[in-house]
Protein backbone atom coordinates (compact mmCIF):
# COMPACT_ATOMS: atom_id res chain seq x y z
CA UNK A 1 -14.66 6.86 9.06
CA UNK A 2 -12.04 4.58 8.04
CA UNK A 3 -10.07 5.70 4.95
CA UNK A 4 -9.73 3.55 1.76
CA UNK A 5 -7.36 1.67 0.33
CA UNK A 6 -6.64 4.06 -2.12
CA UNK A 7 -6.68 7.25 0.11
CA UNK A 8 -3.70 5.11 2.67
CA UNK A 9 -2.41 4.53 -0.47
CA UNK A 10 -2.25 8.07 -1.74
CA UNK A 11 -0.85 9.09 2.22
CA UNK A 12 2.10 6.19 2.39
CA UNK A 13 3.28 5.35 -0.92
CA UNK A 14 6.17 7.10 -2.59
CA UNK A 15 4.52 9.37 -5.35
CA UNK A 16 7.68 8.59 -7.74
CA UNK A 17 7.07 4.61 -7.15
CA UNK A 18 3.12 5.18 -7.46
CA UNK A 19 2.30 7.69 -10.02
CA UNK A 20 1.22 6.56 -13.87
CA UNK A 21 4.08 7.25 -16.31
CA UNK A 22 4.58 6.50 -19.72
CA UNK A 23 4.24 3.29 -21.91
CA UNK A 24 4.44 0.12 -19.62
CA UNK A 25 3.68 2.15 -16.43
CA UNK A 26 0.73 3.97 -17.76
CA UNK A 27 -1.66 2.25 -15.22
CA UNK A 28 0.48 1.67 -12.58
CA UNK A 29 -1.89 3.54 -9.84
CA UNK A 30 -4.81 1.45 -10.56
CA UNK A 31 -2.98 -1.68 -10.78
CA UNK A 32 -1.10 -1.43 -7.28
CA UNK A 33 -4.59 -0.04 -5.74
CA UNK A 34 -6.64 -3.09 -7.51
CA UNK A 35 -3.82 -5.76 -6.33
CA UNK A 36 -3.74 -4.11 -2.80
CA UNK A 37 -7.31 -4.14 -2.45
CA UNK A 38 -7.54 -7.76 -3.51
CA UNK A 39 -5.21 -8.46 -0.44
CA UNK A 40 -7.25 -7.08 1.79
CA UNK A 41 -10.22 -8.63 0.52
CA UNK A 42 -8.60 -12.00 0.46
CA UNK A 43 -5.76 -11.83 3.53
CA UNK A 44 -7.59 -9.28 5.65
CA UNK A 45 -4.49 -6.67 5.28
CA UNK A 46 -2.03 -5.40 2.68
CA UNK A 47 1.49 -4.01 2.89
CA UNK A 48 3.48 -1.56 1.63
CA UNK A 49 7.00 -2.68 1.82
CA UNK A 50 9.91 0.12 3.48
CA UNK A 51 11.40 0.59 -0.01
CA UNK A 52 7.79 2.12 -1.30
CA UNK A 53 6.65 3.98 1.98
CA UNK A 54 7.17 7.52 2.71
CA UNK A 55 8.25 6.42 6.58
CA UNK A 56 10.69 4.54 5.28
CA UNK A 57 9.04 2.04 7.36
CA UNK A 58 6.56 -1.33 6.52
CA UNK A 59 2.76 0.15 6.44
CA UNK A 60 0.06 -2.04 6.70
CA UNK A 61 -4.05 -1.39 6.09
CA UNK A 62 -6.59 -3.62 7.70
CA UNK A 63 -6.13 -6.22 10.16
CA UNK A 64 -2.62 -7.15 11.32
CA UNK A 65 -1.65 -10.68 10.63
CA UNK A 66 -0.50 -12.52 13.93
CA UNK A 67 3.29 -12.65 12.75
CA UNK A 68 2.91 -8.51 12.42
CA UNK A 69 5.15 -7.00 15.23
CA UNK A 70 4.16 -3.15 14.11
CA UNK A 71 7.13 -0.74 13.92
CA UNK A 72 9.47 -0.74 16.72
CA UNK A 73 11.09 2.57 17.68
């Protein structure tokens, strides 16, 4: 079984960039899971960019887009 969106998100993400906090970030979870899940829905993939990943590395979910080169080590 594939996982979700959310669960990859829960697995990759920093927790400090993805957790709910306070005032304007109160719904930050939902929000990045709703706009990722709109990507794949629309592109066929979403990203998470190095800066928000726990590799420290680009992640992508779903179907690689034909300019995606994966990660090269």
């Amino acid at each position: 079984m594939q996982e979700t969106v959310e669960q990859w998100m829960r697995r990759v993400y920093k927790p400090a960039r993805f957790r709910n906090e306070p005032g304007f970030h109160a719904d930050r979870e939902q929000r990045l899971i709703a706009d990722r899940e709109k990507d794949v829905r629309e592109q066929g993939y979403a990203l998470i960019s190095h800066h928000d990943s726990v590799t420290g590395r680009a992640e992508l979910y779903g179907t690689p887009p034909s300019w995606w080169r994966g990660h090269e080590d």
